[in-house]
Protein backbone atom coordinates (compact mmCIF):
# COMPACT_ATOMS: atom_id res chain seq x y z
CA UNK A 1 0.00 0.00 0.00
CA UNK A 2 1.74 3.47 -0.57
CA UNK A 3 0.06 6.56 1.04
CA UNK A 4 -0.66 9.91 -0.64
CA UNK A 5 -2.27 13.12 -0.26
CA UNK A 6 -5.44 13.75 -1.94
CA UNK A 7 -4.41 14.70 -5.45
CA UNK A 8 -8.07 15.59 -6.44
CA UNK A 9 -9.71 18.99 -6.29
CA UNK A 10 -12.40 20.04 -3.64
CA UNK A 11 -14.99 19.67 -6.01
CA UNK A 12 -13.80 16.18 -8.01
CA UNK A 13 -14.26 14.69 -4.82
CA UNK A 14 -18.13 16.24 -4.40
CA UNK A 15 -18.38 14.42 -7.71
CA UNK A 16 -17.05 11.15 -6.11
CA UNK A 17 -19.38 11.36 -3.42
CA UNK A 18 -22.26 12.07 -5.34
CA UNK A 19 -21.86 8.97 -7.02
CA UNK A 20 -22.60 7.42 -3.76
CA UNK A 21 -26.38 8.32 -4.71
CA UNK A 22 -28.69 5.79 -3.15
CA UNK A 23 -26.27 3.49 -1.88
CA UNK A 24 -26.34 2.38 1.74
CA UNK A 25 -23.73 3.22 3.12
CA UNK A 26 -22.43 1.26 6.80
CA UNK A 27 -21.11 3.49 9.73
CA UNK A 28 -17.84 2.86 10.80
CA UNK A 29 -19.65 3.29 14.48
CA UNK A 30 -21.74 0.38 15.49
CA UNK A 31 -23.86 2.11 16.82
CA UNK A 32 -25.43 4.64 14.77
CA UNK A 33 -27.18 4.07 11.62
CA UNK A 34 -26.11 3.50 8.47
CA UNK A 35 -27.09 6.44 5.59
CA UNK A 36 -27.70 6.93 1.89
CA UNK A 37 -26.92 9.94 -0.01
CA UNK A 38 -30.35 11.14 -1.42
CA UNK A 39 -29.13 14.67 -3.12
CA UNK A 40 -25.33 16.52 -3.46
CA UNK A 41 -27.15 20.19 -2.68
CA UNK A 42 -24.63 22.37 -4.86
CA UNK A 43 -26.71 25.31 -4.61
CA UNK A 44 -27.33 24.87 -0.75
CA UNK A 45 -23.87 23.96 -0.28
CA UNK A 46 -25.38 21.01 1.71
CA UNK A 47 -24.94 16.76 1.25
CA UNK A 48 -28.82 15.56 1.91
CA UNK A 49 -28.67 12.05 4.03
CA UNK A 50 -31.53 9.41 4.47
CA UNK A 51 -31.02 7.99 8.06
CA UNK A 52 -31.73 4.56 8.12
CA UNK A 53 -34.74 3.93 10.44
CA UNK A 54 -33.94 7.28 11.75
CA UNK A 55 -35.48 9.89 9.42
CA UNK A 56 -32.86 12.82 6.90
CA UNK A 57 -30.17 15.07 8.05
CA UNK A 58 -27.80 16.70 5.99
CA UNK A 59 -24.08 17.41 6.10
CA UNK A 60 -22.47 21.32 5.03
CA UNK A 61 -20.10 21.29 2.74
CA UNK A 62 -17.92 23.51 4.94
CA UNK A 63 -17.93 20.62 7.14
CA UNK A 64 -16.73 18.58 4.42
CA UNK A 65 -14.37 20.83 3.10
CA UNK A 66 -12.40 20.92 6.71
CA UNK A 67 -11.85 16.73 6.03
CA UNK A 68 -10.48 17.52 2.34
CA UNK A 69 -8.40 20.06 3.80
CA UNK A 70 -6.99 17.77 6.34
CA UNK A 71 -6.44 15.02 3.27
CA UNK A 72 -4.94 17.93 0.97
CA UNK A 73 -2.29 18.47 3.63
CA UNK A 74 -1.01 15.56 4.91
CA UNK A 75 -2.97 12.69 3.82
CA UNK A 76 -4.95 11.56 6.85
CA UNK A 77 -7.66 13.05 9.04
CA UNK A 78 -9.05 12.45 12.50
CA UNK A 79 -12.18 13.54 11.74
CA UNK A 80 -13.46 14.45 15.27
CA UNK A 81 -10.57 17.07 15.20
CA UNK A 82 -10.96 18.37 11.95
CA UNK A 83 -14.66 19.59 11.95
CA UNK A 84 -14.07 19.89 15.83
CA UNK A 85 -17.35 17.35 16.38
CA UNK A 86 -18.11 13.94 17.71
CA UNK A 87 -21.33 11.39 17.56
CA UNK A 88 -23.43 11.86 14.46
CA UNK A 89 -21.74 15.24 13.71
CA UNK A 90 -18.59 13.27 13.22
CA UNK A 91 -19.95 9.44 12.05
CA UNK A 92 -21.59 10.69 8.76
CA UNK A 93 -19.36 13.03 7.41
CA UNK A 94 -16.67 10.08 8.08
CA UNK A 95 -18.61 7.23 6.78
CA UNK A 96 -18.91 9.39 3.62
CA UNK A 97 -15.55 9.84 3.07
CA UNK A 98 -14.83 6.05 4.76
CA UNK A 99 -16.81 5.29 1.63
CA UNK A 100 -14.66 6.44 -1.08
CA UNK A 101 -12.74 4.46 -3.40
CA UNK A 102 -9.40 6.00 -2.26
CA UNK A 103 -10.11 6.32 1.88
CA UNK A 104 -9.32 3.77 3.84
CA UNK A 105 -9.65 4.06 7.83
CA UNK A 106 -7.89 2.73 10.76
CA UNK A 107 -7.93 3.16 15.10
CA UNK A 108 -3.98 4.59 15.25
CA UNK A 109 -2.93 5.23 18.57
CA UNK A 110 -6.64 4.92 20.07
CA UNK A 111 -7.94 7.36 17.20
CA UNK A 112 -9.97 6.66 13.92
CA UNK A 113 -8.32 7.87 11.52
CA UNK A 114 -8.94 8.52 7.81
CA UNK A 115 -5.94 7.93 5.32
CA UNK A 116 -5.86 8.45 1.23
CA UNK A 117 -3.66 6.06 -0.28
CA UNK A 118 -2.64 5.55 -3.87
CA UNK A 119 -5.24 4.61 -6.35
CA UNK A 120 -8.62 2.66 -5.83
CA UNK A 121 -8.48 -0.19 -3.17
CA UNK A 122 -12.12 -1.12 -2.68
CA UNK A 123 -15.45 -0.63 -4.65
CA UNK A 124 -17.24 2.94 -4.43
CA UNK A 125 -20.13 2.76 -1.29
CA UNK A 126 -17.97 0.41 0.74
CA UNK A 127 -15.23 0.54 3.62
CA UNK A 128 -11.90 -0.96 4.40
CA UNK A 129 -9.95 -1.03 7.47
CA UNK A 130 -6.29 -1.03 7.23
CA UNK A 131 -4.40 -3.96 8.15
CA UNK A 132 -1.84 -3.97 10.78
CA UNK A 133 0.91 -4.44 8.54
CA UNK A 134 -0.58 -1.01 7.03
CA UNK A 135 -1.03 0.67 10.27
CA UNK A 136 2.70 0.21 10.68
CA UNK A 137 3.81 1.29 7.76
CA UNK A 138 1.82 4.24 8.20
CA UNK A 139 3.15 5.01 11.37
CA UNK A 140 6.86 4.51 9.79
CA UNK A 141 6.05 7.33 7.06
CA UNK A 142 4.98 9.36 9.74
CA UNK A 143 7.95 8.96 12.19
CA UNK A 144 9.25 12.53 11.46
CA UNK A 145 6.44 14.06 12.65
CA UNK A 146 7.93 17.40 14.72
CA UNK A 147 8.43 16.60 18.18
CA UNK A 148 7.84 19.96 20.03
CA UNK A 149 5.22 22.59 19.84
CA UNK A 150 5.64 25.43 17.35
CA UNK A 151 3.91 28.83 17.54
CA UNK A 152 5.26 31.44 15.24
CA UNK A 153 4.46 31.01 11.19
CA UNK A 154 5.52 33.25 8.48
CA UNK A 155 1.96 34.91 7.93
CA UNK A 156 0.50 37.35 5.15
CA UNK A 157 0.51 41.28 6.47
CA UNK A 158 -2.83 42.30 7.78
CA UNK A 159 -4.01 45.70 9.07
CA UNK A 160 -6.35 43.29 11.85
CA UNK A 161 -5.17 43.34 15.58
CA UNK A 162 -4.55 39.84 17.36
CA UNK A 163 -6.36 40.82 20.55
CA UNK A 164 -9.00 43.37 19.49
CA UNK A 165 -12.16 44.35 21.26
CA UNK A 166 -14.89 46.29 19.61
CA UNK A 167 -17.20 48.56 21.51
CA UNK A 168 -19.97 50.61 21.00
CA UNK A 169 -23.62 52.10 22.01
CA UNK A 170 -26.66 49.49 21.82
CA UNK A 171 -27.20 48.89 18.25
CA UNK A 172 -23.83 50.51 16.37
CA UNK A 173 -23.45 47.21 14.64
CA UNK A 174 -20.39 45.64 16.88
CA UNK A 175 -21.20 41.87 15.60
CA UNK A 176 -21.98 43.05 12.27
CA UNK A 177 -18.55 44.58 11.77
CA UNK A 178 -16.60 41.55 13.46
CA UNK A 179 -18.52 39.56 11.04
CA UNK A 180 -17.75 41.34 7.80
CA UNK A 181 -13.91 41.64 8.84
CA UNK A 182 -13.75 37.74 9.86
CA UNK A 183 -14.69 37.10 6.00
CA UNK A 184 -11.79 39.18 5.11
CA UNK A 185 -9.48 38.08 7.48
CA UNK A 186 -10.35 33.89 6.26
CA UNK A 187 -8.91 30.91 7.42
CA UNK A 188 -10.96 29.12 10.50
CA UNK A 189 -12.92 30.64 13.11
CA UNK A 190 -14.95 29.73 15.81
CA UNK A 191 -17.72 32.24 17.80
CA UNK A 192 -18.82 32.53 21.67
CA UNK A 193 -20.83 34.55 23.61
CA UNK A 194 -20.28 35.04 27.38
CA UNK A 195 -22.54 35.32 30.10
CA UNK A 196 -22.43 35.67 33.81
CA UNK A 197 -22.17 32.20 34.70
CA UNK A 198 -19.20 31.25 32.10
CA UNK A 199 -16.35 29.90 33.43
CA UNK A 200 -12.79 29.07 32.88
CA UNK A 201 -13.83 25.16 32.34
CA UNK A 202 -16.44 25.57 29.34
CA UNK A 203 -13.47 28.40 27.76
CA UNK A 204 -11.01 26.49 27.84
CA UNK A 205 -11.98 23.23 28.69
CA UNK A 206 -13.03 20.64 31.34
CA UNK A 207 -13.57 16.67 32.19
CA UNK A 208 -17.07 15.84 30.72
CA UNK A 209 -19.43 12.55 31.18
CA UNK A 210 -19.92 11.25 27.43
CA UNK A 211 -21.57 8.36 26.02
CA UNK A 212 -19.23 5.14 24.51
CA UNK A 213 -18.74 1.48 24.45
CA UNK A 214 -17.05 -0.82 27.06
CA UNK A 215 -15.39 -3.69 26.09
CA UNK A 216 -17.92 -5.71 25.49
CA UNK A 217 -19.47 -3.11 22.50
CA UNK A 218 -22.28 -2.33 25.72
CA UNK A 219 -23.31 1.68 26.19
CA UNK A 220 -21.64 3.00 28.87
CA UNK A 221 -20.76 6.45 30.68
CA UNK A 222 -17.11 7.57 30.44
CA UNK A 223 -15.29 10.44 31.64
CA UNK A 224 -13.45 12.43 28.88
CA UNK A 225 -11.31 15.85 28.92
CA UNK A 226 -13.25 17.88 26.29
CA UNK A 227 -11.83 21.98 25.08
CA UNK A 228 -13.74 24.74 25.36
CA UNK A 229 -13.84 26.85 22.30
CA UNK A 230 -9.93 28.69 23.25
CA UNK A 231 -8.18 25.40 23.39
CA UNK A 232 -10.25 24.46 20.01
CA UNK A 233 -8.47 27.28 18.36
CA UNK A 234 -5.44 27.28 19.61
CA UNK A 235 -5.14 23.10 18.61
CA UNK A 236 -6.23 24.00 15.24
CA UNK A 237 -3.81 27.05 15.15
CA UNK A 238 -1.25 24.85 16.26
CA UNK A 239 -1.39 22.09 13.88
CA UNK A 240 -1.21 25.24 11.19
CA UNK A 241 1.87 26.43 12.07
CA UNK A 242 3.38 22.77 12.68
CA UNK A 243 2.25 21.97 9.07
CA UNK A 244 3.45 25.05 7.62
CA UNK A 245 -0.19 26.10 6.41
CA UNK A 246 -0.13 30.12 7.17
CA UNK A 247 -3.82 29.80 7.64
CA UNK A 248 -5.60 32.52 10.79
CA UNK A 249 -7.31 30.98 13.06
CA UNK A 250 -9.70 33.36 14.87
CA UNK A 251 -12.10 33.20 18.14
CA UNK A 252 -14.87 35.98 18.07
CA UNK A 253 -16.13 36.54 21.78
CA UNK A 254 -19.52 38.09 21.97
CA UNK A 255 -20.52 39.78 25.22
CA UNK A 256 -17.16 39.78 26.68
CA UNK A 257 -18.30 41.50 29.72
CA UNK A 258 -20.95 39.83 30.56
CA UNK A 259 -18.73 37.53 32.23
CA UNK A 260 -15.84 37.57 35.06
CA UNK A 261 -13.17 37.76 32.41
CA UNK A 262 -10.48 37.06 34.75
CA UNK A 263 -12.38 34.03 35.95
CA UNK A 264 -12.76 32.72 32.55
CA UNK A 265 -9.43 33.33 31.08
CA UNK A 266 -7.85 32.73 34.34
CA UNK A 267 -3.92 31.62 33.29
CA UNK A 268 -4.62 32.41 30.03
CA UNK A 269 -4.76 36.24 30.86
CA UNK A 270 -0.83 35.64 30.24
CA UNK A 271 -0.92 34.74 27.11
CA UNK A 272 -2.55 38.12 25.53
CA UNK A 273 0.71 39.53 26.38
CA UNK A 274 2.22 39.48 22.88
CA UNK A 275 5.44 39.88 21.33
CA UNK A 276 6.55 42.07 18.39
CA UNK A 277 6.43 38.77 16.46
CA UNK A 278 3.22 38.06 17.47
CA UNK A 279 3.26 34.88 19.69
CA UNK A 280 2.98 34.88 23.39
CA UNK A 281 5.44 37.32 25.03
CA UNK A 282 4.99 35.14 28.14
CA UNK A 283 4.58 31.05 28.09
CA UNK A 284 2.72 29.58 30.71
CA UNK A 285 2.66 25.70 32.27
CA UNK A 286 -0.30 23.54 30.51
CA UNK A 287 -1.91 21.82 33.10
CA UNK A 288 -1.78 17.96 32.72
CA UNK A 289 -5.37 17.74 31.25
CA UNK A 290 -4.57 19.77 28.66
CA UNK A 291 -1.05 18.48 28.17
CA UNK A 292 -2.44 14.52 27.33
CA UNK A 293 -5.29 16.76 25.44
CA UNK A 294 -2.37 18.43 22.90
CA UNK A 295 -0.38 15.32 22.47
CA UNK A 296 -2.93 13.29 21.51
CA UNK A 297 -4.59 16.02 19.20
CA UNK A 298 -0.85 16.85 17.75
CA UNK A 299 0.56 13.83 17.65
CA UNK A 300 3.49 15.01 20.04
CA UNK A 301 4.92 13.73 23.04
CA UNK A 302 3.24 14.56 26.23
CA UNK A 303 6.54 16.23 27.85
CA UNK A 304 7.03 18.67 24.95
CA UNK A 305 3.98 20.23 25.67
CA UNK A 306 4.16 21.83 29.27
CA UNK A 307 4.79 25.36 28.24
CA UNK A 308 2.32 27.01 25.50
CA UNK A 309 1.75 29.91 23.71
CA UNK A 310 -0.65 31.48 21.53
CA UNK A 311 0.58 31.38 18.36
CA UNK A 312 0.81 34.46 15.44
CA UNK A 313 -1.99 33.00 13.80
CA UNK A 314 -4.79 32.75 16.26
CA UNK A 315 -6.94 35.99 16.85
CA UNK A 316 -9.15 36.63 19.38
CA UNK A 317 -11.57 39.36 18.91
CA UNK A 318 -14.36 40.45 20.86
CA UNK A 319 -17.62 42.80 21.37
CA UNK A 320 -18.52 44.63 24.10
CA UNK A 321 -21.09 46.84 25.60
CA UNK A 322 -20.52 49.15 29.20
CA UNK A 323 -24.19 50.03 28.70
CA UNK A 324 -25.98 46.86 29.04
CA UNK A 325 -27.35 45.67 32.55
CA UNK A 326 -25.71 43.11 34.16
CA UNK A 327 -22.18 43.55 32.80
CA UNK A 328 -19.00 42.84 34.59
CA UNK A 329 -16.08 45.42 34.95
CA UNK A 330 -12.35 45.01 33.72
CA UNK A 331 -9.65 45.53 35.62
CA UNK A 332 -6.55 48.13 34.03
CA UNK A 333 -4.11 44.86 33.41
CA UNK A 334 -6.68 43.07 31.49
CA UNK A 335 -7.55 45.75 29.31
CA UNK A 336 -4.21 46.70 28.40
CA UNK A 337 -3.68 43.41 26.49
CA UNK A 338 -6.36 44.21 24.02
CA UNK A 339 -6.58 46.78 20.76
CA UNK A 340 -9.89 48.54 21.95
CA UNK A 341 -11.60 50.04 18.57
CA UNK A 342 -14.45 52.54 19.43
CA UNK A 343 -17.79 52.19 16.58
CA UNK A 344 -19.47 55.54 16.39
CA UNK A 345 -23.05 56.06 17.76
CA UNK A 346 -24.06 58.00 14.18
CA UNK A 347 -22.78 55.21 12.02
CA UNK A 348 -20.05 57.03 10.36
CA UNK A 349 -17.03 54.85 11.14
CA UNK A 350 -19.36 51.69 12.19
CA UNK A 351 -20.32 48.62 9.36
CA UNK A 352 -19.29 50.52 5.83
CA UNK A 353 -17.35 53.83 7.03
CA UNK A 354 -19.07 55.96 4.67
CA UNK A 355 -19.96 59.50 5.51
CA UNK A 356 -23.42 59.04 7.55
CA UNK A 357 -23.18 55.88 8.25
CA UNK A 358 -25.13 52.91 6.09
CA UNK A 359 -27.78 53.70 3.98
CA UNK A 360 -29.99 50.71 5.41
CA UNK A 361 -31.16 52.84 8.11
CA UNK A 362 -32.45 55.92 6.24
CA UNK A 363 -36.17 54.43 5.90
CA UNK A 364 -39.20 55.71 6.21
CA UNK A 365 -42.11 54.88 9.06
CA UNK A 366 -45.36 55.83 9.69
CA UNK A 367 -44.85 55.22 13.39
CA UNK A 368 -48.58 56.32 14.55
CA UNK A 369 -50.71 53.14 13.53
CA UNK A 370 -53.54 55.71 13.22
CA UNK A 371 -52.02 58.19 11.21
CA UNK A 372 -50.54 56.16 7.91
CA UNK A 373 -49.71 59.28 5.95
CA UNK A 374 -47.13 60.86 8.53
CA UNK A 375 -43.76 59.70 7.91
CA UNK A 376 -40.56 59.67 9.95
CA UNK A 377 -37.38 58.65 8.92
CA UNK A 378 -36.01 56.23 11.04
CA UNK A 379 -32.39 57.68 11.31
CA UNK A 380 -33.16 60.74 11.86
CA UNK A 381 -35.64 60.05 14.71
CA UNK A 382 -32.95 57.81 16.48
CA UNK A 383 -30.68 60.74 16.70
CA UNK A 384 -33.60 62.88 17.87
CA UNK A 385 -33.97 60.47 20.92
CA UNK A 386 -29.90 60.90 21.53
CA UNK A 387 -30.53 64.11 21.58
CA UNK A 388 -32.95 64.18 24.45
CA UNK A 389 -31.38 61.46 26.03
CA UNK A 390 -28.66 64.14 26.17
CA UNK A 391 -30.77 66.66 27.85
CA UNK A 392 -31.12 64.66 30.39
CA UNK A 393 -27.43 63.85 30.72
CA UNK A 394 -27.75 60.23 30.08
CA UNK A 395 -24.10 58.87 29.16
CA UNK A 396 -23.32 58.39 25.09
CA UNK A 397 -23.19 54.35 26.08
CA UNK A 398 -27.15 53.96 26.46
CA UNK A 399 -27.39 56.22 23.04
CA UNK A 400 -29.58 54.07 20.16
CA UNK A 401 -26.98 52.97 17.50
CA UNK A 402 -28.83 52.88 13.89
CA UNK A 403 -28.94 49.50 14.10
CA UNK A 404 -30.59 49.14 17.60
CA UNK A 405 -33.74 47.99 15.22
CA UNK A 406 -32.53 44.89 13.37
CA UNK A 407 -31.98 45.62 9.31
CA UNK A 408 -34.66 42.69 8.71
CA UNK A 409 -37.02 45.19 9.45
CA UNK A 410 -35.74 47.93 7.70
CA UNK A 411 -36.48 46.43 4.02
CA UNK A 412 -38.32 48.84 1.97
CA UNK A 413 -38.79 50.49 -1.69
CA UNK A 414 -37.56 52.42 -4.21
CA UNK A 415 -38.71 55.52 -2.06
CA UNK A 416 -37.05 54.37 0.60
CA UNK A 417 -40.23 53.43 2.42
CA UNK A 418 -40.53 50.61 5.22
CA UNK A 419 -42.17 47.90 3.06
CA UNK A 420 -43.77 45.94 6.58
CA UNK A 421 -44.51 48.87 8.19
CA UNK A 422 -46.48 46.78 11.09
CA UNK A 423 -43.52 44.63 12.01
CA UNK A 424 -41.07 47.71 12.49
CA UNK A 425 -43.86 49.80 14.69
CA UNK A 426 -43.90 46.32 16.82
CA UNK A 427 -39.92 46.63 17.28
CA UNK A 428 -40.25 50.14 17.91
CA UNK A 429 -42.41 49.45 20.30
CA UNK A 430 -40.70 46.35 22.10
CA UNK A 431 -37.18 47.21 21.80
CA UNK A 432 -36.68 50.59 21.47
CA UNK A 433 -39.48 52.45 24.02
CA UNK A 434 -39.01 49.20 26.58
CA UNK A 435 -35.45 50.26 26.13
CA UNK A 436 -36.09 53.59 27.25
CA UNK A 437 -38.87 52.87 29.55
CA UNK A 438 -36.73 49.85 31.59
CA UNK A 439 -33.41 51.46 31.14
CA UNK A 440 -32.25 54.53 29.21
CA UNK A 441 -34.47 56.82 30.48
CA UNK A 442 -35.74 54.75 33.40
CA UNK A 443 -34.71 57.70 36.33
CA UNK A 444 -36.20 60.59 33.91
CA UNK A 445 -39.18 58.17 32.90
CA UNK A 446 -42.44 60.41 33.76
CA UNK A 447 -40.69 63.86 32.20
CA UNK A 448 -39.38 61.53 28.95
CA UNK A 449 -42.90 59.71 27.91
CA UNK A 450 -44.44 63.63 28.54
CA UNK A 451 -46.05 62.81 31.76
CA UNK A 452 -46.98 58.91 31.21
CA UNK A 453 -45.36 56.51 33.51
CA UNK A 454 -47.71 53.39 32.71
CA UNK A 455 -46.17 51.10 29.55
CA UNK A 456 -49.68 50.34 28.81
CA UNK A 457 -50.29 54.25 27.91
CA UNK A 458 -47.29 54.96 26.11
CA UNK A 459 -48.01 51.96 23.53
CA UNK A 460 -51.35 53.40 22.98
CA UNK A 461 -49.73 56.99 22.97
CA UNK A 462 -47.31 55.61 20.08
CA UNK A 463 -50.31 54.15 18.11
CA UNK A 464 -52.12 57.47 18.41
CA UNK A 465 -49.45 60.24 18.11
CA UNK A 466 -46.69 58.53 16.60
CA UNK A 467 -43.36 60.12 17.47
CA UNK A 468 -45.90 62.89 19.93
CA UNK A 469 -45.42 59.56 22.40
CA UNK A 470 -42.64 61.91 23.60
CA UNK A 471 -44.38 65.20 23.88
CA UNK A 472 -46.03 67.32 22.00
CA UNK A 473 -42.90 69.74 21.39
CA UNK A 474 -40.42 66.63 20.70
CA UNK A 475 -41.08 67.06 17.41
CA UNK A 476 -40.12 70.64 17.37
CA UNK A 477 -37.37 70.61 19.70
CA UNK A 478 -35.48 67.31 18.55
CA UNK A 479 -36.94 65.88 15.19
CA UNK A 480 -35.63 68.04 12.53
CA UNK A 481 -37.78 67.75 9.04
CA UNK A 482 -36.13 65.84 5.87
CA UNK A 483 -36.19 67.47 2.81
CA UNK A 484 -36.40 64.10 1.29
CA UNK A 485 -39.76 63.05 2.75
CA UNK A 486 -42.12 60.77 0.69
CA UNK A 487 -45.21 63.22 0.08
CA UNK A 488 -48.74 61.85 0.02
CA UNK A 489 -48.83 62.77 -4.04
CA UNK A 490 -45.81 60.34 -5.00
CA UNK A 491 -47.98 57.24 -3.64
């Protein structure tokens, strides 16, 4: 048997598999049920299973994509660590690929593993397990794996900060903008929100009861060490730089103050230290979880990993909002570690950078239910309520960003009018007056609403007077008058 890498493209294999159509094909797991490939999804970018005795699911071709990858680069996979997934997550996409002409599979070193070898070695829709005559020789070809950790890659330049943290007003688009830059930035990423009872075992990662086999093929209960979403990146990042593959890996952290970040990072907090070149300016000791975690996931002796690093290809990037109820303070030596990037609460710098912001939120509403005909424009009305938040000196962090109102409700004509003009009154409503009414303006709430302090009257003050739910001289005072306006002729 010689091995190989992959020598097909991405989309030559897609073609291999979809040849698979309607063939049963067995699970290399015992215990979950075989599939048949009902429909290659091109346009869906999805593989469409039939579960045997167990109903459809479908696999992503993202998913799939991660195995190639991992087959492109060194000729072998362990699936679970490629597409970061175990049970079903992990059985199908494997048995698919288990099921090509050119795969072969094997348990090396207590993992199933997926290996291409040269040319076609059993028929199209079944398996074969390598013999252990194979397995050795497989393990001889890979004898000069490296034997010590590596963190520091030659990488493309890039204007994007390692540590970064994003922060704005309710609304300014923070995830939006993380978002758009993580499909610049490429390579793999993973996303995580924090909340206040995260810890430092679900971030990193923690012993976890999972479901397996004993000897004798019975279910049982185990105990195994499973990462948390930083120890998922890092691995991956890792196994980049060992390879040579100048790939970014990057972990988006949503909320990051919802949590006690110094709980949660705990020794990690050393590690965002980092060093002109970009790694770690500071190693610290891997606890011996995570030690037997790295050298089984690298392939590297247990003793060469007790000091680690982040390496120059993993980013960690985050959003964050002082306003918000319920948040958690920094301390001065955690925020130092991080590139803080401030989003404007008018738009201009935030999502596109173009001079008043994005042109999503300039829509018209009729906001009274009752009176149709009179108009607002959404923008403009937000930074009317600034305005008088203002007056009452409420701080710039509990302003309304122009995307406090989601953009699914902001689709709308060639006139630039709200086309579901019923489901943006209803967010109005629920998120941006409870928003005032439970926090903004909660101390100022009787002057604000114009003398109404019951919810129940300013809803029915909104669906009567429109923007008037905030006095009679808001309008005047704070809503200035486009000159673009829809009039009740162009209709």
């Amino acid at each position: 048997m010689e091995l190989t890498n992959i020598m097909k493209s991405f989309d030559e294999v897609l073609d291999d598999i979809e040849a698979l159509h309607g063939m049963e094909l067995h699970s290399l797991s015992g215990s979950a049920s075989n599939i048949i490939i009902t429909e290659v999804n091109r346009q869906q970018e999805r593989v469409m299973l039939q579960v045997v005795g167990d109903g459809t699911d479908s696999r992503s071709f993202d998913e799939l994509r991660k195995i190639y990858n991992a087959l492109a680069r060194g000729g072998f996979v362990h699936v679970d660590s490629a597409i970061n997934g175990s049970g079903n997550s992990r059985n199908r996409p494997q048995t698919i690929y288990a099921c090509l002409p050119y795969i072969e599979w094997a348990v090396i070193d207590r993992k199933k593993m997926l290996v291409c070898v040269d040319g076609d070695t059993h028929p199209a829709g079944t398996s074969k397990e390598m013999t252990e005559t194979e397995v050795e020789e497989w393990k001889a070809e890979h004898e000069g794996q490296p034997k010590e950790l590596a963190f520091r890659i030659d990488m493309p330049p890039t204007d994007f900060s390692l540590n970064r943290i994003v922060f704005g007003a309710p609304g300014t688009g923070k995830s939006w903008k993380l978002e758009d830059e993580r499909k610049k930035l490429g390579g793999e990423f993973e996303r995580v929100t924090f909340h206040p009872d995260y810890s430092y075992a679900q971030f990193v990662g923690t012993y976890k009861p999972v479901m397996g086999k004993d000897e004798d093929g019975k279910d049982t209960i185990r105990y195994d060490f499973v990462p948390g979403p930083f120890l998922r990146v890092f691995v991956g990042a890792v196994r980049d730089v060992i390879d040579g593959n100048p790939r970014p890996h990057l972990l988006i952290i949503e909320e990051i103050n919802r949590a006690r970040v110094a709980a949660v990072f705990g020794d990690v907090f050393q590690l965002l230290d980092r060093g002109s070149d970009g790694t770690s300016e500071y190693a610290i000791h891997a606890s011996e979880d995570i030690k037997k975690h790295l050298s089984e996931e690298l392939g590297i002796e247990e003793s060469a990993c007790a000091e680690i690093r982040i390496p120059n290809n993993m980013y960690i990037w985050a959003t964050m909002n002082s306003a918000d109820q319920g948040v958690f303070p920094m301390d001065t030596a955690f925020k130092r570690r991080w590139d803080f990037e401030y989003l404007s609460i008018d738009g201009d710098d935030a999502i596109d950078g173009s001079d008043g912001g994005n042109d999503d939120t300039k829509c018209w509403i009729a906001l009274a239910e009752k009176k149709p005909d009179e108009m607002v424009l959404w923008d403009d009305l937000r930074k009317a309520i600034n305005d008088r938040l203002a007056d009452f000196k409420v701080n710039e962090d509990k302003f309304l960003g122009p995307y406090f109102i989601s953009k699914k409700f902001m689709e709308k004509d060639i006139r630039n009018i709200v086309t579901r003009q019923d489901e943006f009154r209803r967010a109005f409503a629920n998120k941006v007056l409870m928003y005032l009414f439970e926090d903004a303006a909660k101390p100022y709430r009787e002057k604000f609403f114009d003398g109404k302090t019951r919810y129940s009257e300013i809803l029915e003050s909104l669906k009567v007077g429109g923007i008037r739910v905030f006095g009679e001289d808001f309008a005047k005072k704070f809503y200035r008058e486009h000159p673009d306006k829809p009039r009740e002729e162009e209709g």
